[in-house]
PDB file of N, CA and C in Angstrom:
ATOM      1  N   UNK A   1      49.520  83.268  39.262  1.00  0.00           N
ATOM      2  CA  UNK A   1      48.151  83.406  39.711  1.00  0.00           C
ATOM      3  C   UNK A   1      47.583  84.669  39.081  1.00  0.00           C
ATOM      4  N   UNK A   2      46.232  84.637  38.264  1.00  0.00           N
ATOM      5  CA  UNK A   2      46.209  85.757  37.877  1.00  0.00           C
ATOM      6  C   UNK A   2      45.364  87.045  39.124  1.00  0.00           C
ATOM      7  N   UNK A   3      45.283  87.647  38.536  1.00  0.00           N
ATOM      8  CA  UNK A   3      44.738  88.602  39.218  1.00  0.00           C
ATOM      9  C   UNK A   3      43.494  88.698  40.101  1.00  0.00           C
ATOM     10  N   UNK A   4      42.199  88.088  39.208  1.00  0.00           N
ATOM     11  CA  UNK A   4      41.167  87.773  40.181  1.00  0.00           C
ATOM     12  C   UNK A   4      41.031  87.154  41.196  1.00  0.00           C
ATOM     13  N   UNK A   5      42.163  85.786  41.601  1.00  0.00           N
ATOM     14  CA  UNK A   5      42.548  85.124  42.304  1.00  0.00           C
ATOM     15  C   UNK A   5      42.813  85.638  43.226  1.00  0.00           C
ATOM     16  N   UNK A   6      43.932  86.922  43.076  1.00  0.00           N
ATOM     17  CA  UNK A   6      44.899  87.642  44.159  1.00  0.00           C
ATOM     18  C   UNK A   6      43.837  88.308  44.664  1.00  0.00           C
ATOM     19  N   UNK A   7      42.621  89.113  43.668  1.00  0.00           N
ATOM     20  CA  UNK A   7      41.701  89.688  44.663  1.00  0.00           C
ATOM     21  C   UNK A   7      41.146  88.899  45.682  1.00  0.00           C
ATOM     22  N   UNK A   8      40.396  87.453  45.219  1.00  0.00           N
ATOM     23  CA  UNK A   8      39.414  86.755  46.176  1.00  0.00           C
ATOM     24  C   UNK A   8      40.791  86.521  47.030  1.00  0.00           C
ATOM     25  N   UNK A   9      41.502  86.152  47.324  1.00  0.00           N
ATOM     26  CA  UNK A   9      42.436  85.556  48.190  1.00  0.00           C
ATOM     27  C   UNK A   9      42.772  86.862  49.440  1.00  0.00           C
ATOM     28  N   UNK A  10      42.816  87.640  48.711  1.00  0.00           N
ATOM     29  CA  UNK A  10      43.221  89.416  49.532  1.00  0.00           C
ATOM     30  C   UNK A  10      41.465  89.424  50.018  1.00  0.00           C
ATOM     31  N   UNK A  11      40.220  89.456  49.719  1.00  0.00           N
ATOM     32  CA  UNK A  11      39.034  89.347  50.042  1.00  0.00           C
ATOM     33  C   UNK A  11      39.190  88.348  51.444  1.00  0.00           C
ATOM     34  N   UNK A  12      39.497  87.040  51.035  1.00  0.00           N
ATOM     35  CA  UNK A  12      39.832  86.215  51.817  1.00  0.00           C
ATOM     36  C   UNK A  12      40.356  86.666  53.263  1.00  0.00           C
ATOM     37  N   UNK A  13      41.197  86.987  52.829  1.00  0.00           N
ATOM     38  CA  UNK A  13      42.006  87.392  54.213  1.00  0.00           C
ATOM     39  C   UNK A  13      41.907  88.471  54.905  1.00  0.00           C
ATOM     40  N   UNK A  14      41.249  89.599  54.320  1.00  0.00           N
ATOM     41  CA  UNK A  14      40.641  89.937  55.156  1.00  0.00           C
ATOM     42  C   UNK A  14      39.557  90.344  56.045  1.00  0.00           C
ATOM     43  N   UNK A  15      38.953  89.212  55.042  1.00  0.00           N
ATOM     44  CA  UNK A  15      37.266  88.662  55.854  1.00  0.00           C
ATOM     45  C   UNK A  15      37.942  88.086  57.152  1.00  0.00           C
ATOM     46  N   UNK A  16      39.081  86.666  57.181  1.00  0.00           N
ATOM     47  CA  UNK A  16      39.944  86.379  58.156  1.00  0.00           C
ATOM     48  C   UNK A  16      39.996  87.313  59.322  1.00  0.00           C
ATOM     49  N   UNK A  17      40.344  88.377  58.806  1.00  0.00           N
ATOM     50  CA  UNK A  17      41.344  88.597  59.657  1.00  0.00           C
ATOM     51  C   UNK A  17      40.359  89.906  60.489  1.00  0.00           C
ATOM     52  N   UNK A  18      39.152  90.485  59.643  1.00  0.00           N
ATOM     53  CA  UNK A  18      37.969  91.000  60.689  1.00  0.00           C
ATOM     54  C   UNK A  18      36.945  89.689  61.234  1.00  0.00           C
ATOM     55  N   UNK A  19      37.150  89.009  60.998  1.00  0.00           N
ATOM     56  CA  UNK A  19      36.442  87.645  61.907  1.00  0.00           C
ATOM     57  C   UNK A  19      37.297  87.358  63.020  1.00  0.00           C
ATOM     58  N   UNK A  20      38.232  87.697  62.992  1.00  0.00           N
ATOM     59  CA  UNK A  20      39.287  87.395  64.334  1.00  0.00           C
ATOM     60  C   UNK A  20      39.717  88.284  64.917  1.00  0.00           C
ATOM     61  N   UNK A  21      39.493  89.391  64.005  1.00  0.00           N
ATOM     62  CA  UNK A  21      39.525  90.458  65.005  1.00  0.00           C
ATOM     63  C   UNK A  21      38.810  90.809  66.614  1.00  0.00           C
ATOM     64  N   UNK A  22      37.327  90.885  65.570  1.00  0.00           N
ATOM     65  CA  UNK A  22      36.125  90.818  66.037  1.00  0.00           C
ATOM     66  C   UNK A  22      35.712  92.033  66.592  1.00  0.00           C
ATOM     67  N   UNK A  23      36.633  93.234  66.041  1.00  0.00           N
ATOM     68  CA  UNK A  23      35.985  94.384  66.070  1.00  0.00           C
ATOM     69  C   UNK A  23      35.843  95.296  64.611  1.00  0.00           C
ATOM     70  N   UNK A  24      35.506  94.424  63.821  1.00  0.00           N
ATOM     71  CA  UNK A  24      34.859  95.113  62.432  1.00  0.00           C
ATOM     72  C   UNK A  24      33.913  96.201  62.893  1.00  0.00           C
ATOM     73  N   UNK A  25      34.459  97.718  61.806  1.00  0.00           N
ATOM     74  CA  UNK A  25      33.548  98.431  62.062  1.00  0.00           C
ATOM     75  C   UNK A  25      32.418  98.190  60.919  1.00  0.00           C
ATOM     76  N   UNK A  26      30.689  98.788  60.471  1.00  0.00           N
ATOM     77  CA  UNK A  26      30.249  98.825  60.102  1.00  0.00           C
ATOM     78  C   UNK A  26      30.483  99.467  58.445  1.00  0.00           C
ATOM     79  N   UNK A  27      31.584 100.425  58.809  1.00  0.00           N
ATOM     80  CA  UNK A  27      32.557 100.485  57.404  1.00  0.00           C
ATOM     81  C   UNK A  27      33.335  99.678  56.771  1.00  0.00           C
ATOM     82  N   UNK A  28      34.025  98.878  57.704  1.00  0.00           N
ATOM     83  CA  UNK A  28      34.683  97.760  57.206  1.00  0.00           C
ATOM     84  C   UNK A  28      33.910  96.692  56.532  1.00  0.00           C
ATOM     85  N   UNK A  29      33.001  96.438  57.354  1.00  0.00           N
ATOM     86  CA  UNK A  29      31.734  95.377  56.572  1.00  0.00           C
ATOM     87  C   UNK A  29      31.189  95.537  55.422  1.00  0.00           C
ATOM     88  N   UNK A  30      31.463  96.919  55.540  1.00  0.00           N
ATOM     89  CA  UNK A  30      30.492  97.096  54.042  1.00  0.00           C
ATOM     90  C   UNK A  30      31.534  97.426  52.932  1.00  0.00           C
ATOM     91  N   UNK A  31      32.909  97.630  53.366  1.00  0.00           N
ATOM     92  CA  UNK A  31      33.899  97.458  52.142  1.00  0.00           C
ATOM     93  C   UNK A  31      33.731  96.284  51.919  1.00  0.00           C
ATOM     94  N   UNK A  32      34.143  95.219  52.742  1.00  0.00           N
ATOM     95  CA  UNK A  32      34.095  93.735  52.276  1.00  0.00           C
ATOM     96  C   UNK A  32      32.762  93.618  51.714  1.00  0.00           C
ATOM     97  N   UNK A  33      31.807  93.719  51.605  1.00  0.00           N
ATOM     98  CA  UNK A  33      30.214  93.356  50.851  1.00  0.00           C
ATOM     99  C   UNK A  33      30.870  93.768  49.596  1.00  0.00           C
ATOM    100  N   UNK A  34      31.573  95.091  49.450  1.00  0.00           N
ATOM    101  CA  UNK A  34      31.133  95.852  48.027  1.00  0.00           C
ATOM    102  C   UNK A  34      32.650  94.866  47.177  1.00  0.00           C
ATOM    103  N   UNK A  35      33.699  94.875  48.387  1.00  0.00           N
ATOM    104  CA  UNK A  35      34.647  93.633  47.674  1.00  0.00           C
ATOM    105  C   UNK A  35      34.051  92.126  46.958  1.00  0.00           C
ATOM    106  N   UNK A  36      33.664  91.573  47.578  1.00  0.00           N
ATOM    107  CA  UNK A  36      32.551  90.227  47.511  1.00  0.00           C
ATOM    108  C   UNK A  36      31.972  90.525  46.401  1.00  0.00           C
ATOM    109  N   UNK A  37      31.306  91.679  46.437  1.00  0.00           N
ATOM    110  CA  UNK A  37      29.838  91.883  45.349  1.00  0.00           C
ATOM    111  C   UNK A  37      30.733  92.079  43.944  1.00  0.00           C
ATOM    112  N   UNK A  38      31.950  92.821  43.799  1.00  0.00           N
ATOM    113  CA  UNK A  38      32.750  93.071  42.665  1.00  0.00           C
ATOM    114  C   UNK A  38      33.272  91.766  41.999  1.00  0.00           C
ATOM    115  N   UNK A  39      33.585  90.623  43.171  1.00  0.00           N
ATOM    116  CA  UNK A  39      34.154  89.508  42.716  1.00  0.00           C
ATOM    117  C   UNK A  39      32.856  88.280  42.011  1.00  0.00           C
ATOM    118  N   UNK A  40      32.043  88.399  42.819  1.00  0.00           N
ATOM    119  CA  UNK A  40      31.057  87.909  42.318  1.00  0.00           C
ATOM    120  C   UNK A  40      30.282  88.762  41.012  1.00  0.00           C
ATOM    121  N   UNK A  41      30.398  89.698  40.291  1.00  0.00           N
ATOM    122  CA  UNK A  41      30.180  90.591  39.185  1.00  0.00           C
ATOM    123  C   UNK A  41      31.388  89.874  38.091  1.00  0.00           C
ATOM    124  N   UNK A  42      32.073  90.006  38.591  1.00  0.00           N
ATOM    125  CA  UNK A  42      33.661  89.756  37.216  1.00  0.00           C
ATOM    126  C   UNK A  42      33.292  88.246  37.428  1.00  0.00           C
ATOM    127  N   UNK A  43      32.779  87.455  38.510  1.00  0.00           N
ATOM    128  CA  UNK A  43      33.309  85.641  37.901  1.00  0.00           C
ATOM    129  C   UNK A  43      31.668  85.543  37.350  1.00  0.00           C
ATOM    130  N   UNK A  44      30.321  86.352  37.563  1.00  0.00           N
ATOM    131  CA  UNK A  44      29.355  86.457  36.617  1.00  0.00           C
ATOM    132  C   UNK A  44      29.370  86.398  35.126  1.00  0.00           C
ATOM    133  N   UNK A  45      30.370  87.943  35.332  1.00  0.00           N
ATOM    134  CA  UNK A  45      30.602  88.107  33.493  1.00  0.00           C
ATOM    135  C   UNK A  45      31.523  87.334  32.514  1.00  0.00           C
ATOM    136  N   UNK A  46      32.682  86.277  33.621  1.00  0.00           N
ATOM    137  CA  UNK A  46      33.319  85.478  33.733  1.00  0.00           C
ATOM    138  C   UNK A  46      32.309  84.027  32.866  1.00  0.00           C
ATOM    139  N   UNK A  47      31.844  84.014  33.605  1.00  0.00           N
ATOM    140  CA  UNK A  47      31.007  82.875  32.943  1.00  0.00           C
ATOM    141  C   UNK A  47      29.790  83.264  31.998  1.00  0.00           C
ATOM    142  N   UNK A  48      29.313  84.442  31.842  1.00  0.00           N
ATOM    143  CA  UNK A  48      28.773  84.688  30.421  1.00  0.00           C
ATOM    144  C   UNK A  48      29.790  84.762  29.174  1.00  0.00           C
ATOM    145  N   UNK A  49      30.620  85.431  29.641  1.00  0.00           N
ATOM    146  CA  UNK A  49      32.216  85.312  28.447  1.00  0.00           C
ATOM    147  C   UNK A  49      32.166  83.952  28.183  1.00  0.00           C
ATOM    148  N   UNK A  50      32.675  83.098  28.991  1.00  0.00           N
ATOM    149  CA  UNK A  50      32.196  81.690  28.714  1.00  0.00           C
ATOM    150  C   UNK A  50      31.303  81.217  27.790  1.00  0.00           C
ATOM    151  N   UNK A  51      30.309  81.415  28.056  1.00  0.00           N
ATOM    152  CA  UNK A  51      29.287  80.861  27.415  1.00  0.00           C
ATOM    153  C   UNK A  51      29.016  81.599  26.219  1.00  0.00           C
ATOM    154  N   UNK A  52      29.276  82.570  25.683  1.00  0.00           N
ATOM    155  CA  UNK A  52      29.419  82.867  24.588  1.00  0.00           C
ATOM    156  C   UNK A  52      30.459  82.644  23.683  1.00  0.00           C
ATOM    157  N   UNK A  53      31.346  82.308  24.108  1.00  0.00           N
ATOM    158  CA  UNK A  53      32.549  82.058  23.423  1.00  0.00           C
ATOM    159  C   UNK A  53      32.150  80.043  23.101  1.00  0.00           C
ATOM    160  N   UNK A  54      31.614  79.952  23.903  1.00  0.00           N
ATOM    161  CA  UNK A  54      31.169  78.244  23.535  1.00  0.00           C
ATOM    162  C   UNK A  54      30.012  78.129  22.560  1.00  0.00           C
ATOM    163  N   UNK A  55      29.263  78.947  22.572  1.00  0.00           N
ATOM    164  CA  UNK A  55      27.993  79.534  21.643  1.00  0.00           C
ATOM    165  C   UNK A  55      28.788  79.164  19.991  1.00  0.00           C
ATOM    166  N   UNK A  56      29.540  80.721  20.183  1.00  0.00           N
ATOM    167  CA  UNK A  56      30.679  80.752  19.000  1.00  0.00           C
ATOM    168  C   UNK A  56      31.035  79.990  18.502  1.00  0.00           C
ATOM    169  N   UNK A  57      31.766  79.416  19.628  1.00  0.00           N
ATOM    170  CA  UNK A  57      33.005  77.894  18.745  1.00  0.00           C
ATOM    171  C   UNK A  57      31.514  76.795  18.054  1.00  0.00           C
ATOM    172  N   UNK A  58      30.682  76.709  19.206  1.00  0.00           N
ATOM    173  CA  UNK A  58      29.803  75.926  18.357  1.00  0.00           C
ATOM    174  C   UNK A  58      28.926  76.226  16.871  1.00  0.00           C
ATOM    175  N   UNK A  59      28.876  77.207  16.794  1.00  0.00           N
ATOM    176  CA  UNK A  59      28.277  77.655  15.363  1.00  0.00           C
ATOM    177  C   UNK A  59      29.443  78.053  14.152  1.00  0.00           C
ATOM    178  N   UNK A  60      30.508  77.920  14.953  1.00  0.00           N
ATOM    179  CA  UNK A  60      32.265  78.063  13.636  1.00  0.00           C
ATOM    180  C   UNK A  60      32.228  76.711  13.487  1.00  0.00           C
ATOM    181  N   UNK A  61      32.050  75.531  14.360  1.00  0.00           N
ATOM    182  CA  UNK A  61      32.197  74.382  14.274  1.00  0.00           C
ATOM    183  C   UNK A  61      30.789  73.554  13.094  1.00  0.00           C
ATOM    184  N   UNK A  62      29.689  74.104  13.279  1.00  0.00           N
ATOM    185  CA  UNK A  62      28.838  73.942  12.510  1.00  0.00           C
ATOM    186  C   UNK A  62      29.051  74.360  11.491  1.00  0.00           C
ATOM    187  N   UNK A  63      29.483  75.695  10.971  1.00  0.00           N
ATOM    188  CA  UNK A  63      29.590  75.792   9.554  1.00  0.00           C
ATOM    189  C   UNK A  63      30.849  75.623   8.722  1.00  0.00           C
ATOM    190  N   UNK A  64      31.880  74.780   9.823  1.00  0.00           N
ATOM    191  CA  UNK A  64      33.288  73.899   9.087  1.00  0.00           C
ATOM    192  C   UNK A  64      32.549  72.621   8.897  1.00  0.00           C
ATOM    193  N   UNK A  65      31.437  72.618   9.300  1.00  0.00           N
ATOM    194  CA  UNK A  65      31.092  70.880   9.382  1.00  0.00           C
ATOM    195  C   UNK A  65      30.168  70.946   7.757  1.00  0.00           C
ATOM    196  N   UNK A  66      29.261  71.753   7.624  1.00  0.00           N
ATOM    197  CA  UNK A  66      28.382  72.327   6.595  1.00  0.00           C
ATOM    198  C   UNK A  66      29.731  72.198   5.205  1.00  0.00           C
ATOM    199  N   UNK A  67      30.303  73.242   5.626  1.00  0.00           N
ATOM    200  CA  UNK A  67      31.704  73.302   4.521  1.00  0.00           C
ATOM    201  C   UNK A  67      32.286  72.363   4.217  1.00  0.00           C
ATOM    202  N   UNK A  68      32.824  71.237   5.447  1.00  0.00           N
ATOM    203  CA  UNK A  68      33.252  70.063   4.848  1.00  0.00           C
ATOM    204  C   UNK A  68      32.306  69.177   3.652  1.00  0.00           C
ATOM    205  N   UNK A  69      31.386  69.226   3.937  1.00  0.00           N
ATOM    206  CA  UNK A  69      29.784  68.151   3.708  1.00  0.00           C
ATOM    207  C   UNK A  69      30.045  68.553   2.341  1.00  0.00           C
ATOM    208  N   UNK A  70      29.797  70.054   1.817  1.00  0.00           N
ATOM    209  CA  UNK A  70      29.459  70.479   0.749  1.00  0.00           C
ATOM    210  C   UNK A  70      31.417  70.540  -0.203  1.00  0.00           C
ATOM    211  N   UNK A  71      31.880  70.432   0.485  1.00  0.00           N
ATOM    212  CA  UNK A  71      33.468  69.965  -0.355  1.00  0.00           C
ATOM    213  C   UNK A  71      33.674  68.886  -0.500  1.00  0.00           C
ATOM    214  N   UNK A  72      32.986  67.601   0.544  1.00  0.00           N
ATOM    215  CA  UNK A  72      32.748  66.308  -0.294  1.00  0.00           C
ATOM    216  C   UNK A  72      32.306  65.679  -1.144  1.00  0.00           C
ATOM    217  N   UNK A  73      30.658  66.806  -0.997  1.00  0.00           N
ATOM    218  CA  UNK A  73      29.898  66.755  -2.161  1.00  0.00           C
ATOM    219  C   UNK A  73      30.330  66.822  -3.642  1.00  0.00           C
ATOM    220  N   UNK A  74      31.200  67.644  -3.625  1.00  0.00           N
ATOM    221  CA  UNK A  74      31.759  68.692  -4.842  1.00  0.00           C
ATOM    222  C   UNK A  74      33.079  67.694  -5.470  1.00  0.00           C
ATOM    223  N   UNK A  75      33.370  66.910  -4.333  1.00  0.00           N
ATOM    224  CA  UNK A  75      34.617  66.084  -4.427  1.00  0.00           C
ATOM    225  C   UNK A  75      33.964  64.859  -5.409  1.00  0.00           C
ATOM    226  N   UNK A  76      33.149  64.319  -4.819  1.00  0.00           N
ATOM    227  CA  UNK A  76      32.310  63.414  -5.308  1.00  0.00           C
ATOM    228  C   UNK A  76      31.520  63.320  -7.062  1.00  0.00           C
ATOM    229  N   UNK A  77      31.094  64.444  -7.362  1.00  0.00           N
ATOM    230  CA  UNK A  77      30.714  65.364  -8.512  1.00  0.00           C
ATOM    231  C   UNK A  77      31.610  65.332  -9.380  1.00  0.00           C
ATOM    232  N   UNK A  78      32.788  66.176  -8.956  1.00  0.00           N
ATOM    233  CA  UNK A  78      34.052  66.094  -9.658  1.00  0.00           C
ATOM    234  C   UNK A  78      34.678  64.820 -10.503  1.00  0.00           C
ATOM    235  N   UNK A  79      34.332  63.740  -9.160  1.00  0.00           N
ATOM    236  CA  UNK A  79      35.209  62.141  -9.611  1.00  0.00           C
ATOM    237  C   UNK A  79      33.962  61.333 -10.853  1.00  0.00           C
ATOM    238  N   UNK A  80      32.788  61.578 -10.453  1.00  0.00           N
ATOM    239  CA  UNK A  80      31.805  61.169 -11.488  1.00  0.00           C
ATOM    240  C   UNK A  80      31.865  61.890 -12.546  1.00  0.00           C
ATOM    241  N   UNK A  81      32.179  62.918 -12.840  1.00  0.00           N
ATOM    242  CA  UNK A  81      32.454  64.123 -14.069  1.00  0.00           C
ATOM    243  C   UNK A  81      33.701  63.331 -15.019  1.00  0.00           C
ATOM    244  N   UNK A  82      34.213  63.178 -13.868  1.00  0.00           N
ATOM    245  CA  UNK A  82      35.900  62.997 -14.596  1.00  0.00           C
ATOM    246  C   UNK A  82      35.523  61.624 -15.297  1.00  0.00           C
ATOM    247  N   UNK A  83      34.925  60.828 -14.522  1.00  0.00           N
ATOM    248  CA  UNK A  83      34.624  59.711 -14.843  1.00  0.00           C
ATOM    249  C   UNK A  83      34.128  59.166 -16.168  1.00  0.00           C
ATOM    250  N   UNK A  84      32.575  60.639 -15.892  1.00  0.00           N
ATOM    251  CA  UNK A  84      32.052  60.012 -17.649  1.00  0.00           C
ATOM    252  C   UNK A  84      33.137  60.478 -19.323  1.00  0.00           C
ATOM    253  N   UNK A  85      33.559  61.521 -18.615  1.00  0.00           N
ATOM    254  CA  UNK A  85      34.572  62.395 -19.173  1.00  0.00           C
ATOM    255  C   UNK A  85      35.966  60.920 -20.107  1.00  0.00           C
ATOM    256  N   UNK A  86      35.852  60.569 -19.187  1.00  0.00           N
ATOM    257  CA  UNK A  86      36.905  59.685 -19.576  1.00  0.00           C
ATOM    258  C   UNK A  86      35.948  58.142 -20.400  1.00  0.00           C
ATOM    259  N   UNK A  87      35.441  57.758 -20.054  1.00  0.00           N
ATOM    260  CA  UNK A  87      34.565  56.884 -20.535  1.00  0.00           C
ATOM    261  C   UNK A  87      34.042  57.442 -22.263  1.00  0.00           C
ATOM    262  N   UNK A  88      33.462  58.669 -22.013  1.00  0.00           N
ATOM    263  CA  UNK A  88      33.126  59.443 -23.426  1.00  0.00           C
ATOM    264  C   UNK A  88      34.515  59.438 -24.196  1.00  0.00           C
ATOM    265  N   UNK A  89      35.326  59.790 -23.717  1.00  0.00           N
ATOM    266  CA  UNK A  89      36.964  59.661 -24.958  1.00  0.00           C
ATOM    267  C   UNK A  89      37.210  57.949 -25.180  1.00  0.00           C
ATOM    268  N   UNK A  90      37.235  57.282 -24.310  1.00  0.00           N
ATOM    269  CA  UNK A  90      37.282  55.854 -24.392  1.00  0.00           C
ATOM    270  C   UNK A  90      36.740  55.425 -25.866  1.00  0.00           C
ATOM    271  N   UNK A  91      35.179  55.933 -25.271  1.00  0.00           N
ATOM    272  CA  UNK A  91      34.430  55.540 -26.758  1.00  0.00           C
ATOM    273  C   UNK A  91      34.615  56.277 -28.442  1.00  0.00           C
ATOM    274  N   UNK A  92      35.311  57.502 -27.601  1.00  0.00           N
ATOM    275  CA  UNK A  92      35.389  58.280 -29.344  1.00  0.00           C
ATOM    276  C   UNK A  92      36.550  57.677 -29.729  1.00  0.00           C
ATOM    277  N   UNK A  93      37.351  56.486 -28.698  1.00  0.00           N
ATOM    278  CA  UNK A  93      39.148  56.398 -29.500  1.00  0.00           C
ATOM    279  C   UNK A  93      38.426  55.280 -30.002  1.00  0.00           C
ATOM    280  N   UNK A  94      37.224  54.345 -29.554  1.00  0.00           N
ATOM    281  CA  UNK A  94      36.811  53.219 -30.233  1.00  0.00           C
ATOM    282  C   UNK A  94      36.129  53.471 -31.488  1.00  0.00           C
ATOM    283  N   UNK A  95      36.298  54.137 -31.949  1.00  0.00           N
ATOM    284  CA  UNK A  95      35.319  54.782 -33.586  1.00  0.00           C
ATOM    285  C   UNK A  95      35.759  54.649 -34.300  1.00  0.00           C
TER     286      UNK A  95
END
């Protein structure tokens, strides 16, 4: 389990366990807020990390796709080159 987990889960319990208490002091409450507010900050930046990293892959993925296109192109070029290439000797062995 990694770590953020162990926090919300430790958050968890002892939101628990001042709800059953039921004598939370006004200090205690407000550790748990500033706990809460930290966890909700990291699974925020959590999911902007996210989304930039999907940003990323999508624009590496666009320009392997660009790269492929233009190495088929080139592939293609090549085989018509070779082509007349060979056709032109054809005709000079017919002379």
């Amino acid at each position: 389990m990694n770590e953020k987990m162990k926090y919300v889960f430790t958050v968890a319990a002892i939101s628990a366990s001042v709800a059953l208490s039921g004598c939370a002091s006004t200090g205690q409450l407000d550790e748990l807020r500033s706990q809460v507010n930290a966890v909700r900050a990291d699974t925020d930046a959590a999911k902007a990390d996210a989304a930039a990293a999907r940003a990323a892959a999508n624009e590496a993925k666009d320009i392997a796709n660009r790269a492929l296109s233009t190495a088929n192109e080139a592939n293609a070029r090549s085989i018509e080159t070779e082509t007349k290439i060979d056709r032109m000797f054809k005709r000079a062995m017919h002379k």
